[in-house]
Structure formats: structure tokens, C-alpha cells
C-alpha atoms as a PDB file:
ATOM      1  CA  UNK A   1     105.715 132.205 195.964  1.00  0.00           C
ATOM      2  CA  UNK A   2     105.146 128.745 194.711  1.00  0.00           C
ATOM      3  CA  UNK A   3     105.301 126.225 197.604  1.00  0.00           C
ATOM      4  CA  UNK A   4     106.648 122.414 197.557  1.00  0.00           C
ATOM      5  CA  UNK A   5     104.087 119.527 197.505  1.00  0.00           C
ATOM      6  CA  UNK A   6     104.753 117.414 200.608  1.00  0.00           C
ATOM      7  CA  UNK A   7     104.233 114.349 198.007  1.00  0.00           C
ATOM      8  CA  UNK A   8     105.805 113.719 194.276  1.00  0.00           C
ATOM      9  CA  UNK A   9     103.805 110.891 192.272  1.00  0.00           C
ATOM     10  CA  UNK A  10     107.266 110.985 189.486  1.00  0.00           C
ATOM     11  CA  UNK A  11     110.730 110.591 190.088  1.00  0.00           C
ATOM     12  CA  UNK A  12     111.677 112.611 187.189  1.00  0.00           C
ATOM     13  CA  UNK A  13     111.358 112.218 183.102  1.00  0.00           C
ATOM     14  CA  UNK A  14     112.010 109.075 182.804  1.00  0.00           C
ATOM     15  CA  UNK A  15     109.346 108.182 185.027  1.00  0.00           C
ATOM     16  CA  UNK A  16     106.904 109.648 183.292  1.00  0.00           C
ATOM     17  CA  UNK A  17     107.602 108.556 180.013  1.00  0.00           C
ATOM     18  CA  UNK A  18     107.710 104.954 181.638  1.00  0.00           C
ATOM     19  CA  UNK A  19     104.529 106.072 182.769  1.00  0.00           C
ATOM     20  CA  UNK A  20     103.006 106.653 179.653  1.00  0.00           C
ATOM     21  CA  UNK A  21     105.022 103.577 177.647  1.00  0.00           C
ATOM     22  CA  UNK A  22     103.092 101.284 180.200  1.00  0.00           C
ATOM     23  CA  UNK A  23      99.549 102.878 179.581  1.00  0.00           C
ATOM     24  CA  UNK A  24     100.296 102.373 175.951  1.00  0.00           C
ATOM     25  CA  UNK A  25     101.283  98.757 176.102  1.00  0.00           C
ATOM     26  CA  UNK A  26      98.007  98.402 178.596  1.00  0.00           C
ATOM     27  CA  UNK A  27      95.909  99.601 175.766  1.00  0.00           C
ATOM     28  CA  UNK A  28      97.638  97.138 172.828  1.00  0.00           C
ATOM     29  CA  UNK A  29      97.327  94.741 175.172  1.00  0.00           C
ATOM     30  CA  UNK A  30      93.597  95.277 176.114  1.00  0.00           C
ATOM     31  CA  UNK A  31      92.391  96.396 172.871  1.00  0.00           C
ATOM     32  CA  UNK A  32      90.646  94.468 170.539  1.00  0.00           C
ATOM     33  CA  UNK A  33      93.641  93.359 167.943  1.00  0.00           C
ATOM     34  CA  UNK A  34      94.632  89.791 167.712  1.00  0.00           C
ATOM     35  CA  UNK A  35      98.325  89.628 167.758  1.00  0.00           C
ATOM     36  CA  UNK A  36     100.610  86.374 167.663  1.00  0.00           C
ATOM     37  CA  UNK A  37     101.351  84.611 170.893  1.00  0.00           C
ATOM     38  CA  UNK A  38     105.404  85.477 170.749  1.00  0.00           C
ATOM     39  CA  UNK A  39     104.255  89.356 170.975  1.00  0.00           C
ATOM     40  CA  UNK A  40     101.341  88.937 173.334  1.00  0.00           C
ATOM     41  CA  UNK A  41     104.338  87.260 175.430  1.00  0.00           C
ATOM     42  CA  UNK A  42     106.681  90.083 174.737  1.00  0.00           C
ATOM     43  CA  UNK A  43     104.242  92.709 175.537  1.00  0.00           C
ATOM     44  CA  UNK A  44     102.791  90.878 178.846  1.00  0.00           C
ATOM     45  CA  UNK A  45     106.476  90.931 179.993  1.00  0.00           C
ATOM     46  CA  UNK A  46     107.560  94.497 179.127  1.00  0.00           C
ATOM     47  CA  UNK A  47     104.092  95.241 181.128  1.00  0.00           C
ATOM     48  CA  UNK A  48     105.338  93.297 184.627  1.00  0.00           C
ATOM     49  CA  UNK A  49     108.698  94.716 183.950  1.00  0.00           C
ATOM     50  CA  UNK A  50     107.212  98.532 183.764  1.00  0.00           C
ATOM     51  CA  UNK A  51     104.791  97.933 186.543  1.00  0.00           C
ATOM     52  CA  UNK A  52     107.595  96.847 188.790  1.00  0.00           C
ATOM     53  CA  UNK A  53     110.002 100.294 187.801  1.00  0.00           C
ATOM     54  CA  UNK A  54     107.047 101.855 188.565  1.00  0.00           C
ATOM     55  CA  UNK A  55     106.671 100.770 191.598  1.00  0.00           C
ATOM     56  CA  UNK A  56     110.035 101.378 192.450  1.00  0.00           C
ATOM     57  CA  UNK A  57     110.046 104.963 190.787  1.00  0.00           C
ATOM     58  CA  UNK A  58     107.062 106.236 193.371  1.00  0.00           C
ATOM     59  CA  UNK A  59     108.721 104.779 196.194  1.00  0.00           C
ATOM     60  CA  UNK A  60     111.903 106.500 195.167  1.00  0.00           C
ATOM     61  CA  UNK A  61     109.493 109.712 194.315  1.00  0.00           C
ATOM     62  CA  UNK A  62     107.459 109.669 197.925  1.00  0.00           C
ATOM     63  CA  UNK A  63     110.504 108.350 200.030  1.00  0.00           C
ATOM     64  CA  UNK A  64     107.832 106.281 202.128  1.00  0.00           C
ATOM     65  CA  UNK A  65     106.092 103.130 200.913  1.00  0.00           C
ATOM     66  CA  UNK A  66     102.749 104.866 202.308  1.00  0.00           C
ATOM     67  CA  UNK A  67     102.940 107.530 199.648  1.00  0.00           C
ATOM     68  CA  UNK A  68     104.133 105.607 197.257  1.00  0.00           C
ATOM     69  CA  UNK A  69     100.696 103.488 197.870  1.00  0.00           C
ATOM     70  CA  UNK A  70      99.002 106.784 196.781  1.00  0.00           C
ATOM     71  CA  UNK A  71     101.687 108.355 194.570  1.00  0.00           C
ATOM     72  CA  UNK A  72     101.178 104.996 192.110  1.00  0.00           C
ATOM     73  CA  UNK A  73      97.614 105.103 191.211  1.00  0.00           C
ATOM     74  CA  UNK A  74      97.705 109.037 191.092  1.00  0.00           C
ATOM     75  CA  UNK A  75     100.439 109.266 188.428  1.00  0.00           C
ATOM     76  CA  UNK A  76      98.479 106.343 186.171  1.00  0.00           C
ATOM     77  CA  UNK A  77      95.449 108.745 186.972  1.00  0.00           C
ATOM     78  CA  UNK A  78      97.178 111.674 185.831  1.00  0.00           C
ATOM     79  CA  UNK A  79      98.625 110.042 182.373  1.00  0.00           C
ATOM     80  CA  UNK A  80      95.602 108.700 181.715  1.00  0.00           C
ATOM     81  CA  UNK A  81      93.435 112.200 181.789  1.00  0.00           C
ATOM     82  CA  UNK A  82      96.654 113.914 179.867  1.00  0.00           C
ATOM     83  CA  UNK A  83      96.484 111.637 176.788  1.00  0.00           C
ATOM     84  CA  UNK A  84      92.348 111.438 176.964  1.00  0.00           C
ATOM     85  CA  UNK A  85      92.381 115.427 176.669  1.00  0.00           C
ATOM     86  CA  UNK A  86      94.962 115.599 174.020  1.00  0.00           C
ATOM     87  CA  UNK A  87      93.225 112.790 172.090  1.00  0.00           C
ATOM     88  CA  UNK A  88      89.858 115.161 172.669  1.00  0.00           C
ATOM     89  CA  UNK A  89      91.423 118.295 171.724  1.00  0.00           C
ATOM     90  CA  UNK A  90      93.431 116.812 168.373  1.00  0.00           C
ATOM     91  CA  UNK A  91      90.036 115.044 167.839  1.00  0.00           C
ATOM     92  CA  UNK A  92      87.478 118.517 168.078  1.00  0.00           C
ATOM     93  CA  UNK A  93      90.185 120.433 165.642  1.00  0.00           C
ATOM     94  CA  UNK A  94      89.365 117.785 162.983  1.00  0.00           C
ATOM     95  CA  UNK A  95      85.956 117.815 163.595  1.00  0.00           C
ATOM     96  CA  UNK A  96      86.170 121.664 163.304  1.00  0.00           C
ATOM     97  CA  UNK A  97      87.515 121.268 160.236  1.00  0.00           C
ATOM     98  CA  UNK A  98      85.511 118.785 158.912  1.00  0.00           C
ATOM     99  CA  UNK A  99      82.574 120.153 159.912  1.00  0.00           C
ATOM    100  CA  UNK A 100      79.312 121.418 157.468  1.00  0.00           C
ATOM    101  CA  UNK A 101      77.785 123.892 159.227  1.00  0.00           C
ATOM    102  CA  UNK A 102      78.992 126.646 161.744  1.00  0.00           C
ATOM    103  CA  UNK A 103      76.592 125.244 164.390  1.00  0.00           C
ATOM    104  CA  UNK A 104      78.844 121.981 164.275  1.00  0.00           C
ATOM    105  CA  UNK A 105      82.160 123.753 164.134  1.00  0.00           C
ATOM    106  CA  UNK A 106      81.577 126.124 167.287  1.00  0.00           C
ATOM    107  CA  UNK A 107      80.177 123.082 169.405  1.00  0.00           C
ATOM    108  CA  UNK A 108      83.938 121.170 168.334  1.00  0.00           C
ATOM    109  CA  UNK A 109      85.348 124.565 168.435  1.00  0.00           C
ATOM    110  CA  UNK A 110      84.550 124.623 172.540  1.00  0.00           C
ATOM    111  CA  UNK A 111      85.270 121.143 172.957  1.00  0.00           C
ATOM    112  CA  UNK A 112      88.622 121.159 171.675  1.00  0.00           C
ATOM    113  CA  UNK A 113      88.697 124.398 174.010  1.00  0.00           C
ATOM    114  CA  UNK A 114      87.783 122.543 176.468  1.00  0.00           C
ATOM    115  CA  UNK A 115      89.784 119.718 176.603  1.00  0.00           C
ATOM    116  CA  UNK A 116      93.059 121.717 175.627  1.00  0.00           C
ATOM    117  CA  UNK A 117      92.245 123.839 179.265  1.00  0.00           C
ATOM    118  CA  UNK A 118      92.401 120.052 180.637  1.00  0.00           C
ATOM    119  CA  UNK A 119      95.080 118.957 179.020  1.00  0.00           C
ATOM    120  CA  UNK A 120      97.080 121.835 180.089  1.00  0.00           C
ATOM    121  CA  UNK A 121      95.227 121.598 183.924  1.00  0.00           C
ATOM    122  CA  UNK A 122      96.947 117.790 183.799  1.00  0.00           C
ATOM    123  CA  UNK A 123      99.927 118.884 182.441  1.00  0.00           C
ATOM    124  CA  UNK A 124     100.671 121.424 185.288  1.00  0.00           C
ATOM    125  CA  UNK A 125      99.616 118.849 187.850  1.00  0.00           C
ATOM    126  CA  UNK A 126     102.346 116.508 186.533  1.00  0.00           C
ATOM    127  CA  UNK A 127     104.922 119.124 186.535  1.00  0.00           C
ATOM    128  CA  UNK A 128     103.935 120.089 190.068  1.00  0.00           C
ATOM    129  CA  UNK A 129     104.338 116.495 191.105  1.00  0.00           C
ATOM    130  CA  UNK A 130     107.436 115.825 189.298  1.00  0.00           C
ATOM    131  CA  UNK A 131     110.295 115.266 191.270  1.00  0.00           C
ATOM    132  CA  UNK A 132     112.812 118.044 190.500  1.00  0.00           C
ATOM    133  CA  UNK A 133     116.651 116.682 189.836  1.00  0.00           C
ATOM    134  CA  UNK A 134     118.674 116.567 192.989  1.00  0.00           C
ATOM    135  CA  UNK A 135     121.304 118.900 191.337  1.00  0.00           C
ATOM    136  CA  UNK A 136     118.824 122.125 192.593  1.00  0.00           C
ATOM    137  CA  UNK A 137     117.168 121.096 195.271  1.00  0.00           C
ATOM    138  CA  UNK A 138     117.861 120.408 199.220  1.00  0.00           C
ATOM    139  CA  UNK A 139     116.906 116.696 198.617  1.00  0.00           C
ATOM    140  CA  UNK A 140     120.551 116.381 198.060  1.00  0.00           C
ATOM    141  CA  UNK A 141     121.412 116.924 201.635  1.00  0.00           C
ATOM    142  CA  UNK A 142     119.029 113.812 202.447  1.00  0.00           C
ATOM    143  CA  UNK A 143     120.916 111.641 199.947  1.00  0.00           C
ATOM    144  CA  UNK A 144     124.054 112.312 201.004  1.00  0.00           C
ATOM    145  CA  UNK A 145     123.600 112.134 205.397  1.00  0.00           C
END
């Protein structure tokens, strides 16, 4: 019997692929590319207006502003260690293949093992503390007393 987490970090699908929009428009925005001052502009303000759905999105996910304090690092956490592993494990399978010797291509070989057992480790994690839709759950009682 799987039991309920007494915290969600997500409010559903969309929160998580806000999520993972944000961390992507953290990274243009940090990385080392020079871009034009109209997109640096555009991309600084899609960033504040992401943070602040985010922000909103764990408070709706937690239903207290406590947990939302801990719910919105966790699910930036949580992103962030999904697309590092799956950036390892497409990584090691190109280094397998690319590799000379068979020393080489069993060390990526495990790597890419390894990394693909994290990435699916995260990606259970995130399911776990994915809201489910109100539709099938008893959080519809709350919403509607």
C-alpha cells in the first residue's frame, strides 16, 4: 500500500514544466553567451514572472505558506538533479559509443548506468510529490467546504 506524502513540492504538470522552463531560462541567463539587451530584458522578465507562479504553485501545492517555504527550494532541487542525470546518462551513451577501447566503454557504460538509476530515483520523487488532480482525490472535499 503506497501511502500519501503529508507535503507536495508541485501542483500538477504544469508546475513542473514551469519548473523546468525557469531552470532553463536561469541557465541562458547565467551562461556565458552575450545576447542583446531587448532579450536579456525579455528573459529577466519571463524569469520574475516564473519565479512568482512558482511561488504561488507551492503554496497552492503545500496549502500552508510554511511548506511552501520548503516545498519551493525542494522542487528547484529536484529539477535540477533530473536534467543533470539525464544530461549524464545521454552524455556516457555517446561516450560509449565513441569510445576506443573496452576499458573506456565499460567505465561510460556504468556511468550512464548510473546516472539513468538517478534519473529514474528523481523522477519517482517528483511523481511522489506531484500533486494528483482534484478529480480523484479527497482534496476535493477541502475545496469545496
Amino acid at each position: 500500500m503506497e501511502t500519501t506524502p503529508s507535503m507536495y513540492a508541485y501542483s500538477g504538470k504544469l508546475d513542473l514544466v514551469l519548473t523546468f522552463l525557469l531552470l532553463f531560462i536561469l541557465v541562458c541567463l547565467l551562461g556565458p553567451w552575450r545576447w542583446e539587451p531587448e532579450i536579456l530584458t525579455l528573459l529577466r522578465f519571463s524569469a520574475v514572472i516564473l519565479l512568482g507562479l512558482s511561488v504561488v504553485d507551492a503554496w497552492k501545492a503545500t496549502r500552508s505558506p510554511w511548506q511552501a517555504l520548503l516545498a519551493f527550494p525542494i522542487k528547484y532541487i529536484l529539477a535540477a538533479c533530473l536534467v543533470l542525470c539525464g544530461a549524464i546518462t545521454v552524455g556516457g551513451i555517446m561516450a560509449t559509443l565513441g569510445a576506443k577501447t573496452s576499458k573506456d566503454r565499460i567505465t561510460n557504460a556504468v556511468v550512464s548506468a548510473a546516472s539513468a538509476f538517478g534519473f529514474l530515483f528523481f523522477l519517482h520523487w517528483i511523481k511522489k510529490l506531484t500533486r494528483p488532480s482534484s478529480a480523484n482525490t479527497s482534496c476535493t472535499n477541502e475545496l469545496v467546504s
